[in-house]
C-alpha atoms as a PDB file:
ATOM      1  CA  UNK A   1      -8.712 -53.530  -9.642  1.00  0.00           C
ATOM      2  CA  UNK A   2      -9.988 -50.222 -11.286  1.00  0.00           C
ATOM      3  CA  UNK A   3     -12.371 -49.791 -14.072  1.00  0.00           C
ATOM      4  CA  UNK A   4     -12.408 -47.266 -16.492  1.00  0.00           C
ATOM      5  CA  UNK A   5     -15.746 -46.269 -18.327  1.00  0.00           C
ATOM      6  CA  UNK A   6     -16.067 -43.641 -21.325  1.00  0.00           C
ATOM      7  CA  UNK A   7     -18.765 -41.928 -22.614  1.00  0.00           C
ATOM      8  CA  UNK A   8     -19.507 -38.766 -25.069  1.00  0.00           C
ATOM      9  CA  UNK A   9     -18.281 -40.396 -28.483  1.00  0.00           C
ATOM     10  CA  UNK A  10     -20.695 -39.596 -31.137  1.00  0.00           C
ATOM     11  CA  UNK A  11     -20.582 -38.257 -35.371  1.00  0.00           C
ATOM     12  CA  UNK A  12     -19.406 -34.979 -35.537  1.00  0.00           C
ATOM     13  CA  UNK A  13     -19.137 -33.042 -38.649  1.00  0.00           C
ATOM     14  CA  UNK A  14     -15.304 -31.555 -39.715  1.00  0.00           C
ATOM     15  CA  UNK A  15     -14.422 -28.946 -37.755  1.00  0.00           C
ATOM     16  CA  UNK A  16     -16.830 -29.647 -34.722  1.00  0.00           C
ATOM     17  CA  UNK A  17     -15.863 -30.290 -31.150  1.00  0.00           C
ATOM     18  CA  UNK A  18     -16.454 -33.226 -28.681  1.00  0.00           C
ATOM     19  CA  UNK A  19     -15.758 -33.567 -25.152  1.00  0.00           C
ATOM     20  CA  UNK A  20     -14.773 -37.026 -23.819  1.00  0.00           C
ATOM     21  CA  UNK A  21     -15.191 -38.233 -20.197  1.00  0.00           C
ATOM     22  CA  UNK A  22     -13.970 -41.055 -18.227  1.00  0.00           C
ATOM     23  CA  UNK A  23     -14.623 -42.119 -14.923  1.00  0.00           C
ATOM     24  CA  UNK A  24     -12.327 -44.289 -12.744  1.00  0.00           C
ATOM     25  CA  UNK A  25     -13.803 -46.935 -10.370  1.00  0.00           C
ATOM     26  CA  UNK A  26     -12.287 -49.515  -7.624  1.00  0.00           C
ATOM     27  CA  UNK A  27      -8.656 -49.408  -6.483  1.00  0.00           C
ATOM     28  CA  UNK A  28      -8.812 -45.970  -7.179  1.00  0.00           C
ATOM     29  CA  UNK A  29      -5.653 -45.115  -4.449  1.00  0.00           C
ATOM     30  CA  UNK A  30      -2.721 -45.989  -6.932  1.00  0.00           C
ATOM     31  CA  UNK A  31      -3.735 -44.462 -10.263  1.00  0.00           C
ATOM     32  CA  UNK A  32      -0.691 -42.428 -11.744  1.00  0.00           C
ATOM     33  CA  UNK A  33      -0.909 -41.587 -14.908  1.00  0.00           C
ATOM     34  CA  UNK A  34      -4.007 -41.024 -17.369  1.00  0.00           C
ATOM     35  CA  UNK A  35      -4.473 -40.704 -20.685  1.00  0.00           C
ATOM     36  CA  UNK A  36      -6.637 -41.476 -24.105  1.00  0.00           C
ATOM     37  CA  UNK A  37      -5.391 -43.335 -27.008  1.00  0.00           C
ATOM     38  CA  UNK A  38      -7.841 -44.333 -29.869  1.00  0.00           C
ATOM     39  CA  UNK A  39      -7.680 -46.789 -32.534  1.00  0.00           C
ATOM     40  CA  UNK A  40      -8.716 -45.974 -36.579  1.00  0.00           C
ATOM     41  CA  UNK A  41      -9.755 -48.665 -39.073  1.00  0.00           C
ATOM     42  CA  UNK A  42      -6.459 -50.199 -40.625  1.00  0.00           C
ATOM     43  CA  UNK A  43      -4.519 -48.612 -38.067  1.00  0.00           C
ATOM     44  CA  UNK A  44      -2.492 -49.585 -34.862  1.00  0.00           C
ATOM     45  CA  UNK A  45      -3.719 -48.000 -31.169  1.00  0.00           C
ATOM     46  CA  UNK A  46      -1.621 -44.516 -30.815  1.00  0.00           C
ATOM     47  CA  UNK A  47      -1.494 -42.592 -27.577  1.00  0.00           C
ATOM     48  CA  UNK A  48      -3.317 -39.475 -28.193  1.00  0.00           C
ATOM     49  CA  UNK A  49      -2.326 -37.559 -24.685  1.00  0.00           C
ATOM     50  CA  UNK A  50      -1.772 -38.289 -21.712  1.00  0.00           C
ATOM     51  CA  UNK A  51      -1.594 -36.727 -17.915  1.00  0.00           C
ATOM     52  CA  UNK A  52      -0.210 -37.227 -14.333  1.00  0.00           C
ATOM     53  CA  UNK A  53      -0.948 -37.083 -10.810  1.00  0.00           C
ATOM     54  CA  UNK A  54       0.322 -33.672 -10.737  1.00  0.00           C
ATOM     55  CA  UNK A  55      -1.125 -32.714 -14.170  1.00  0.00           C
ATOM     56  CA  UNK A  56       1.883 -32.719 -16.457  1.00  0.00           C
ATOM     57  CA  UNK A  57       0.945 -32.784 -20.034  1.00  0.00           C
ATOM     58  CA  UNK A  58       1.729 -34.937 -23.045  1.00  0.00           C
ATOM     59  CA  UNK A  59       0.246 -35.110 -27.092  1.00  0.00           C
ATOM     60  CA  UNK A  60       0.603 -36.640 -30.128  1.00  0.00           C
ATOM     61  CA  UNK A  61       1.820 -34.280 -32.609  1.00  0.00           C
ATOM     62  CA  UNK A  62      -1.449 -34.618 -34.678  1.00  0.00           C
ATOM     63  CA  UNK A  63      -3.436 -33.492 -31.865  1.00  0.00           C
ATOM     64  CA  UNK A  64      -1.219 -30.878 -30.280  1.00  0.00           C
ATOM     65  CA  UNK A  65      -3.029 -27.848 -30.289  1.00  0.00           C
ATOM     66  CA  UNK A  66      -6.657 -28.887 -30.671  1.00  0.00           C
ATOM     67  CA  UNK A  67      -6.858 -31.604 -28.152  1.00  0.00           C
ATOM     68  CA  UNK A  68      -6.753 -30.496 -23.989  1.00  0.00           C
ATOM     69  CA  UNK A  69      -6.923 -33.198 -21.577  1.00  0.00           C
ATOM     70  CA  UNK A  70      -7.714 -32.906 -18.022  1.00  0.00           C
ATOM     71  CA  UNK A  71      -8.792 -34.500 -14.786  1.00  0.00           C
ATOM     72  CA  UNK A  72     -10.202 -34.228 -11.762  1.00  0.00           C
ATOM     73  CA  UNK A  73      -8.682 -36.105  -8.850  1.00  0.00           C
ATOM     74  CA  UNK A  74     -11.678 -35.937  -6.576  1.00  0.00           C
ATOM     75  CA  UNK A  75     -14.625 -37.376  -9.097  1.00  0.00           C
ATOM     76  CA  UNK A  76     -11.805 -39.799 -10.056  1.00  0.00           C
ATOM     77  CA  UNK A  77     -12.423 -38.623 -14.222  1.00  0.00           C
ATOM     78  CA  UNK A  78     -10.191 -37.567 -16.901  1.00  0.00           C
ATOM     79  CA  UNK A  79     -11.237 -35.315 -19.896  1.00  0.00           C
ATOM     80  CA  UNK A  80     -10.370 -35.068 -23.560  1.00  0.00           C
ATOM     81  CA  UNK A  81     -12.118 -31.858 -24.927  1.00  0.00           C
ATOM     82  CA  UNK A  82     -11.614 -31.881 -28.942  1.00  0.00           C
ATOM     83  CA  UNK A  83     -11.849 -28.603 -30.728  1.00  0.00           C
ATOM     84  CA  UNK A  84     -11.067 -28.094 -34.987  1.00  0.00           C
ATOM     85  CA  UNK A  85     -12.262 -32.078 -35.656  1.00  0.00           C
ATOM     86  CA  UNK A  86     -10.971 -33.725 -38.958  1.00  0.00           C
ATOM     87  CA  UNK A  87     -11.933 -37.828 -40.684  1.00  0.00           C
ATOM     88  CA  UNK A  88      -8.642 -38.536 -39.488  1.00  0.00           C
ATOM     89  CA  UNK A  89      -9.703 -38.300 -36.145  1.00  0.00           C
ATOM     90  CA  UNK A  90     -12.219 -40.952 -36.517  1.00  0.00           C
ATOM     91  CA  UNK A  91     -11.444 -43.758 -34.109  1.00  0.00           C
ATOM     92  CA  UNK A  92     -12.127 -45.825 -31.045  1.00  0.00           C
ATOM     93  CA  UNK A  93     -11.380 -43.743 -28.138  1.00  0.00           C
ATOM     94  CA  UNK A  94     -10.106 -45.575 -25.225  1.00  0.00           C
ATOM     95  CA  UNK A  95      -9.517 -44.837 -21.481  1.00  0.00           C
ATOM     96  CA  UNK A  96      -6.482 -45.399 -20.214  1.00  0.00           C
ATOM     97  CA  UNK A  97      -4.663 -45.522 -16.367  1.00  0.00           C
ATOM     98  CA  UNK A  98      -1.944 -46.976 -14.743  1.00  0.00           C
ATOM     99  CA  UNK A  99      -1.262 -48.097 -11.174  1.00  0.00           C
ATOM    100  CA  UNK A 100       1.600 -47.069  -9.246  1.00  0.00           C
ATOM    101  CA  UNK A 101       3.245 -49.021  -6.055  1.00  0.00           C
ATOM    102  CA  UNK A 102       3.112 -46.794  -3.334  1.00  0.00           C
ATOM    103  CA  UNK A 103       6.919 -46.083  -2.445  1.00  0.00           C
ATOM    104  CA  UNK A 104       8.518 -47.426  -5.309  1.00  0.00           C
ATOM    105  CA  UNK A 105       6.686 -45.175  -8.467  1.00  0.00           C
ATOM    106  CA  UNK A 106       6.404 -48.371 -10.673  1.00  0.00           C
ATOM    107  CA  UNK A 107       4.001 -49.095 -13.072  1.00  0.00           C
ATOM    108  CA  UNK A 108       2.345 -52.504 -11.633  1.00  0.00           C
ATOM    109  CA  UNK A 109      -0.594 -52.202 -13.996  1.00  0.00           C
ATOM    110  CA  UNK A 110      -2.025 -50.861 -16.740  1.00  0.00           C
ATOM    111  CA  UNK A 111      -6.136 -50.731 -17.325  1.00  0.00           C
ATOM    112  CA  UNK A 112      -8.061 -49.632 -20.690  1.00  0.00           C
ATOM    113  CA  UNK A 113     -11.865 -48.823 -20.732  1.00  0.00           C
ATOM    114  CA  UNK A 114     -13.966 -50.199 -23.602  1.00  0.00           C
ATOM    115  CA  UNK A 115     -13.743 -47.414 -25.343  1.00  0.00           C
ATOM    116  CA  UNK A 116     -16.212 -45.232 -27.283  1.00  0.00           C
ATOM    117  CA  UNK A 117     -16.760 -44.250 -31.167  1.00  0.00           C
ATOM    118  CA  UNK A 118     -16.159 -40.964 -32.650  1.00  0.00           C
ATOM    119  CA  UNK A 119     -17.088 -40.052 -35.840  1.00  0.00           C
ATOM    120  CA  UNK A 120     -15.741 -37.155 -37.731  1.00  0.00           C
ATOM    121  CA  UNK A 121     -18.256 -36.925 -41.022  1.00  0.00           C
ATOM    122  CA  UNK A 122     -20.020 -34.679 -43.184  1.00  0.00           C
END
């Protein structure tokens, strides 16, 4: 089983910057994939970005550009560093990762954090 735990969600006025951690814990051998998506009031959970293994790269459109998103395969963490924040980046942040079979590359599981609240206000 793995765990994933977030932290550094807080209000931030428009145009501000936040940096978002997550930290991976238990069956830590066959994560794959990482990512953030977050969730808005009203709105449906959309994948904000994502990353491999090997540290291939995907955004959202909306966040392309201001949004980087790392990690560090020793600590077992994965980074979303927000620059140029806007309201409609108000949302739940979750933690995402995937687990991996060994010599097959499938997806046998898929884990979320509990997320953590960031607040784009003036």
């Amino acid at each position: 089983q793995v765990q994933l735990v977030e932290s550094g969600g807080e209000l931030v006025q428009p145009g501000g910057s936040l940096r978002l951690s997550c930290a991976a814990s238990g069956s830590i051998f066959g994560i794959g994939t990482m990512g953030w998506y977050r969730q808005a009031p009203g709105k449906q959970r959309e994948l904000v970005a994502t990353i491999t293994s090997d540290r291939r790269t995907n955004y959202a459109d909306s966040v392309k550009g201001r949004f980087t998103i790392s990690r560090d395969n020793v600590k077992h963490m994965v980074y979303l560093e927000m620059h140029s924040l806007n309201p409609g980046d108000t949302a739940v942040y979750y933690c995402y990762a995937n687990t991996i079979a060994t010599m097959t590359h499938e997806v046998i599981k898929n884990t979320w954090g509990q997320g953590t609240q960031v607040t784009v206000s003036s």
